[in-house]
PDB file of N, CA and C in Angstrom:
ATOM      1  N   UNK A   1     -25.108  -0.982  20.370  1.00  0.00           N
ATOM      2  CA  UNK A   1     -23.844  -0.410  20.754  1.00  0.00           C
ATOM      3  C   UNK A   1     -24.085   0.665  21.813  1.00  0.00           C
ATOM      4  N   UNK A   2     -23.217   0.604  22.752  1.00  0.00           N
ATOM      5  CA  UNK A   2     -23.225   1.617  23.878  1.00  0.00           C
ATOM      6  C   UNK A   2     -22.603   2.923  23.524  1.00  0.00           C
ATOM      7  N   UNK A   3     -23.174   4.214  23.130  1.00  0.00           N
ATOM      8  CA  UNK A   3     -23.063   5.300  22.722  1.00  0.00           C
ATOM      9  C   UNK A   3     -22.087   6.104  23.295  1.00  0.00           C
ATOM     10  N   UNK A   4     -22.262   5.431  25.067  1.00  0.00           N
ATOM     11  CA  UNK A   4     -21.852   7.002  26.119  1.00  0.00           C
ATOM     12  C   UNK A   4     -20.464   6.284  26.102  1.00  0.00           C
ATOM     13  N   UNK A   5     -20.425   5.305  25.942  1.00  0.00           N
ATOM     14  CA  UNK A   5     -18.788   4.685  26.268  1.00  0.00           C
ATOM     15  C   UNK A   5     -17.574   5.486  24.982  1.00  0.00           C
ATOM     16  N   UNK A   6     -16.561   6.408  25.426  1.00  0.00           N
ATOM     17  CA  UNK A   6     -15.865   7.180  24.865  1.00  0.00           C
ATOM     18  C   UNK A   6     -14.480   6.886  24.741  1.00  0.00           C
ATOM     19  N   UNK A   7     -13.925   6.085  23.222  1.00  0.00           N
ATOM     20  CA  UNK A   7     -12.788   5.926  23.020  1.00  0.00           C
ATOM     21  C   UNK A   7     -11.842   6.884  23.032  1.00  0.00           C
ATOM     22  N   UNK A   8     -11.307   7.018  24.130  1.00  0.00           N
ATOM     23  CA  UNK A   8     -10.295   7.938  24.330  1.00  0.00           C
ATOM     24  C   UNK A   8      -9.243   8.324  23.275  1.00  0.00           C
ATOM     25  N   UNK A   9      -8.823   7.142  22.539  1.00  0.00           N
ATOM     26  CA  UNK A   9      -7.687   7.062  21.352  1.00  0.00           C
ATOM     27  C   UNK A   9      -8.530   7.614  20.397  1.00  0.00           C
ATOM     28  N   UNK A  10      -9.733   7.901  20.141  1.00  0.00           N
ATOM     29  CA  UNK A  10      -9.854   8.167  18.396  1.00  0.00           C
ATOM     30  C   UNK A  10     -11.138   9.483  18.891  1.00  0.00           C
ATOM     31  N   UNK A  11     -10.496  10.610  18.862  1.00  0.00           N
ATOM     32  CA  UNK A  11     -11.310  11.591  18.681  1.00  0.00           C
ATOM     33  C   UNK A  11     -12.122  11.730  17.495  1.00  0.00           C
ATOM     34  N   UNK A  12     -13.345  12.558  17.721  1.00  0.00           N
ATOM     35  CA  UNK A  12     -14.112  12.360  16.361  1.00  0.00           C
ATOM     36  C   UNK A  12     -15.322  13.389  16.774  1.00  0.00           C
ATOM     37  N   UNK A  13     -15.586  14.982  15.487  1.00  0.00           N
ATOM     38  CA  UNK A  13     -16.436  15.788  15.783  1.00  0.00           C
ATOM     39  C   UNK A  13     -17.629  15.425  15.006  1.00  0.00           C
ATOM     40  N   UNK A  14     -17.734  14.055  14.005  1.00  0.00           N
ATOM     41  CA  UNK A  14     -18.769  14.070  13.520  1.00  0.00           C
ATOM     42  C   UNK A  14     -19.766  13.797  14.221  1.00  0.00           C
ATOM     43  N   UNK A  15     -20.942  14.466  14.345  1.00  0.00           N
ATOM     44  CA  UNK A  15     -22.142  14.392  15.121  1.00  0.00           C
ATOM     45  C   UNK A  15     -23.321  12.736  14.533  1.00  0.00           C
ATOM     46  N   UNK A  16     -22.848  13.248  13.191  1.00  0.00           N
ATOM     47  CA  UNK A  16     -23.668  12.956  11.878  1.00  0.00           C
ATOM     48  C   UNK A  16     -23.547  11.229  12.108  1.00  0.00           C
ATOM     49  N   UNK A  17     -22.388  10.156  12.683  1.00  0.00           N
ATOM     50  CA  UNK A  17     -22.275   9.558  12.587  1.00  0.00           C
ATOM     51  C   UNK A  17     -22.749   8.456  13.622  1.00  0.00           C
ATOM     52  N   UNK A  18     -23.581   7.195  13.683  1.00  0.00           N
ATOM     53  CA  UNK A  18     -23.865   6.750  14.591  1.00  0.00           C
ATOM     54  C   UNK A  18     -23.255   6.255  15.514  1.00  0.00           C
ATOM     55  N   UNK A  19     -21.970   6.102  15.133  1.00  0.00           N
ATOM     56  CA  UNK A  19     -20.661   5.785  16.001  1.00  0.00           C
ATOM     57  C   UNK A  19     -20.405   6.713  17.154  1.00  0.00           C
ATOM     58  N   UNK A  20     -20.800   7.862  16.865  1.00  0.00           N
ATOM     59  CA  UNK A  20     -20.207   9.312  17.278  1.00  0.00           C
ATOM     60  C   UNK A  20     -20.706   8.925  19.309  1.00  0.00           C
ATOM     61  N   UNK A  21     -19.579   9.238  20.202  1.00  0.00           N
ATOM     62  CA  UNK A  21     -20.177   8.920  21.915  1.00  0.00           C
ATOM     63  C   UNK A  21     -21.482  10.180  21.682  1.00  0.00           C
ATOM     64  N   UNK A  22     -22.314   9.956  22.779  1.00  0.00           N
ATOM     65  CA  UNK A  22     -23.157  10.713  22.814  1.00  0.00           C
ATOM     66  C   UNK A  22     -22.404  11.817  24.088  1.00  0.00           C
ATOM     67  N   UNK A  23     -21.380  11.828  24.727  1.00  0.00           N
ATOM     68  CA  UNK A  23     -21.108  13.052  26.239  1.00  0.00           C
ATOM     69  C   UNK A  23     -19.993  13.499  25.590  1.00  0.00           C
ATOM     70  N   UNK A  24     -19.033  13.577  24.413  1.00  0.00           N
ATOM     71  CA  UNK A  24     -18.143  14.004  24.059  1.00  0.00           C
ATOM     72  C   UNK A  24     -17.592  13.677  22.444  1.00  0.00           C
ATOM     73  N   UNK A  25     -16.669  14.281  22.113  1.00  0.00           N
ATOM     74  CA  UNK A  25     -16.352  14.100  21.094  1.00  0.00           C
ATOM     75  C   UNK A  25     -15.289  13.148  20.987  1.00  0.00           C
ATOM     76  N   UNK A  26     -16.054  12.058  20.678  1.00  0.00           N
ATOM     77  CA  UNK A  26     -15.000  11.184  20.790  1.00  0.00           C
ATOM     78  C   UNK A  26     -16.280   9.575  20.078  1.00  0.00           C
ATOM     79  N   UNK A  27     -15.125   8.964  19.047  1.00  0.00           N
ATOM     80  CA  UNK A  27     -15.391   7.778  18.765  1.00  0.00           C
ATOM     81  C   UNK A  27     -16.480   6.771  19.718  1.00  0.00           C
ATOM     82  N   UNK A  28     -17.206   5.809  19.854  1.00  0.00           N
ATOM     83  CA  UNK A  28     -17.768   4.733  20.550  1.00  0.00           C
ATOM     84  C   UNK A  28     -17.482   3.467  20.661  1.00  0.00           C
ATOM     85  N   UNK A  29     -16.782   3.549  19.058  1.00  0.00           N
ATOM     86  CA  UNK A  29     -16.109   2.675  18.807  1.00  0.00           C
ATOM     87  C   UNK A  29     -15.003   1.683  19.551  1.00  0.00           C
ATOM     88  N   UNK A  30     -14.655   0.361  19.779  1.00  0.00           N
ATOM     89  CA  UNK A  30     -13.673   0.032  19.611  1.00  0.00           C
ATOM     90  C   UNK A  30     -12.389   0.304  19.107  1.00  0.00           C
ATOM     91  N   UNK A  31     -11.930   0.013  17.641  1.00  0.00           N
ATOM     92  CA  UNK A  31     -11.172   0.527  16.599  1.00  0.00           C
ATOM     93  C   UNK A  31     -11.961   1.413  15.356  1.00  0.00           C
ATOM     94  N   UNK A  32     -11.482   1.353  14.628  1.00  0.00           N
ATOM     95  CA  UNK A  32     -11.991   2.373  13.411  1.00  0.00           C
ATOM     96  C   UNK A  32     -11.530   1.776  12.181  1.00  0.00           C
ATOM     97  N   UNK A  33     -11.872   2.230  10.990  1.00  0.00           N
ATOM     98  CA  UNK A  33     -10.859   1.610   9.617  1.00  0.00           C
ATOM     99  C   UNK A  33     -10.788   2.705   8.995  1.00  0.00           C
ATOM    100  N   UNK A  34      -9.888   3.284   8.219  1.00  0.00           N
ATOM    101  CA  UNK A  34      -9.182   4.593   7.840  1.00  0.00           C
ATOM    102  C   UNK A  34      -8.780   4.187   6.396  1.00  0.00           C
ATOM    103  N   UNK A  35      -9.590   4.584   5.733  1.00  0.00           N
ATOM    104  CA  UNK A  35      -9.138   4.630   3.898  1.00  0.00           C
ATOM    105  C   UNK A  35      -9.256   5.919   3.017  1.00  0.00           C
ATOM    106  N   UNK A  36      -9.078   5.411   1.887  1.00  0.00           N
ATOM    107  CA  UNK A  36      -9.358   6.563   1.110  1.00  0.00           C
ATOM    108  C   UNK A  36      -9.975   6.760  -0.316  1.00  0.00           C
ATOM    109  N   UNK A  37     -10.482   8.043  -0.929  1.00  0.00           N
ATOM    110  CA  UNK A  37     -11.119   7.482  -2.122  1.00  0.00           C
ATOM    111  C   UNK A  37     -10.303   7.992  -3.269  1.00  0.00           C
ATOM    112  N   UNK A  38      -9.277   8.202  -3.364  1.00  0.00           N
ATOM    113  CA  UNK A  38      -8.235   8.222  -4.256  1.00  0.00           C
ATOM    114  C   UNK A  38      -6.920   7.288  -4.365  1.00  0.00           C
ATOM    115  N   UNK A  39      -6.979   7.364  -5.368  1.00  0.00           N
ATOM    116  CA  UNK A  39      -5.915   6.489  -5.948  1.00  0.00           C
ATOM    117  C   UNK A  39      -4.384   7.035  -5.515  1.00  0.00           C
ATOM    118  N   UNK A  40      -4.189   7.983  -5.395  1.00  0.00           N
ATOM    119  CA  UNK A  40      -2.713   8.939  -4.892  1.00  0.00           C
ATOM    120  C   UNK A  40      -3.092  10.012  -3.925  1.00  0.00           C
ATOM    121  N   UNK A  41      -3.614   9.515  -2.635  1.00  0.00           N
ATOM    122  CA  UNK A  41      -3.580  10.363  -2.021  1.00  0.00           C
ATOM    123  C   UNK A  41      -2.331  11.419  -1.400  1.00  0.00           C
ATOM    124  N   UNK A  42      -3.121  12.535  -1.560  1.00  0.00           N
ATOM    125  CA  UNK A  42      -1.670  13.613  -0.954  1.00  0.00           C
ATOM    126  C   UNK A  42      -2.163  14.521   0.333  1.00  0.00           C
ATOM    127  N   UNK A  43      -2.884  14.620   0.582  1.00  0.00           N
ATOM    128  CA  UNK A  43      -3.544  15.287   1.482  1.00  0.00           C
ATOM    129  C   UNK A  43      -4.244  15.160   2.503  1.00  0.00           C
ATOM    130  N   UNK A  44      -4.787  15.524   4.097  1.00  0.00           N
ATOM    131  CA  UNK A  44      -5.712  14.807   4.308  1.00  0.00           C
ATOM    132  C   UNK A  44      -6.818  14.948   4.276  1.00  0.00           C
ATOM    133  N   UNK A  45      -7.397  15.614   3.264  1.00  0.00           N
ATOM    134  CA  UNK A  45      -8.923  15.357   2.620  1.00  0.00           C
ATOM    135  C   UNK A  45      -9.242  14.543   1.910  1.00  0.00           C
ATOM    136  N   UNK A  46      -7.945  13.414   1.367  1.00  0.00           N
ATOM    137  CA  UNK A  46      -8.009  12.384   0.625  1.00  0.00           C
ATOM    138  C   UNK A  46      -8.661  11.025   1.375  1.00  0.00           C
ATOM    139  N   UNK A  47      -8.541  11.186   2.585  1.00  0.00           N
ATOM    140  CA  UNK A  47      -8.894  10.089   3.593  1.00  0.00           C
ATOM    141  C   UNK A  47     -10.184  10.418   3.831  1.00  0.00           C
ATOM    142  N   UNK A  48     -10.884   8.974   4.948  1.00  0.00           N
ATOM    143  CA  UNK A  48     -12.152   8.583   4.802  1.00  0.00           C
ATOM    144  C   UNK A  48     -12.380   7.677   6.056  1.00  0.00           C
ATOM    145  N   UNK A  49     -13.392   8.024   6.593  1.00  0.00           N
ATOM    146  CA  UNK A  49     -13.532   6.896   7.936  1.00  0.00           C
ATOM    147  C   UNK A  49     -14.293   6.073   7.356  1.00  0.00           C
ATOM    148  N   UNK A  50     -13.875   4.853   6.807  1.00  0.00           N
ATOM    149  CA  UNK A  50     -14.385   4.045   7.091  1.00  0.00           C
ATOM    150  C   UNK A  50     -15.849   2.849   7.709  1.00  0.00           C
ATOM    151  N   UNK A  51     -15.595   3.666   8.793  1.00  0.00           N
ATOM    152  CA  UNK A  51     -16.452   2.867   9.555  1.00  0.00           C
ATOM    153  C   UNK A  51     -17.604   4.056  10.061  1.00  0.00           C
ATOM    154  N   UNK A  52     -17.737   4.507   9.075  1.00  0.00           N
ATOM    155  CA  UNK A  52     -18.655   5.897   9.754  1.00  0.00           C
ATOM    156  C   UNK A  52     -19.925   5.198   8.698  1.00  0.00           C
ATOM    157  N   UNK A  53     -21.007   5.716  10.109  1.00  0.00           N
ATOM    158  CA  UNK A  53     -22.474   5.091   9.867  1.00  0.00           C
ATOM    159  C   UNK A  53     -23.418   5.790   9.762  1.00  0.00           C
ATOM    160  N   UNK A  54     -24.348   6.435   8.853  1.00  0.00           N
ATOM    161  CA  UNK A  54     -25.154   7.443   9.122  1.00  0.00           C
ATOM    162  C   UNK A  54     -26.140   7.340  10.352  1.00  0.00           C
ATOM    163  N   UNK A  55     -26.037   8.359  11.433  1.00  0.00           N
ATOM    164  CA  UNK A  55     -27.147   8.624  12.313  1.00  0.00           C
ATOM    165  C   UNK A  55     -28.701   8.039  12.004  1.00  0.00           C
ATOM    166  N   UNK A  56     -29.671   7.029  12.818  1.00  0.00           N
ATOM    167  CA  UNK A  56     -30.739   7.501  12.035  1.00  0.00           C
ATOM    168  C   UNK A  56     -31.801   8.413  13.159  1.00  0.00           C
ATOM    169  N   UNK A  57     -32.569   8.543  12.851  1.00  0.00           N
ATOM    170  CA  UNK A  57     -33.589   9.387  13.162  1.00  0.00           C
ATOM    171  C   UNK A  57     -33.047   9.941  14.430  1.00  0.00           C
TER     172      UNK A  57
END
């Protein structure tokens, strides 16, 4: 996957994630998938990216 290429639509400060562009804060991604790990979410700490990949080395 091409790192530097920066989805304009889906901002994103996680560093942590291998998805993450490498020149800005911003997705690399294509699209994204957006869930959650509760059953009744109310908040948005209830949500969850999805498609987030741990960094490696």
């Amino acid at each position: 996957m091409d790192r530097s290429n920066k989805n304009t639509a889906i901002r994103c400060t996680v560093e942590q994630c291998a998805n993450h562009c490498d020149c800005a804060e911003y997705c690399a991604l294509d699209c994204i998938t957006v869930g959650t790990h509760e059953s009744n979410p109310t908040v948005d700490q209830c949500t969850d990216c999805k498609s987030f990949q741990k960094k490696c080395c």
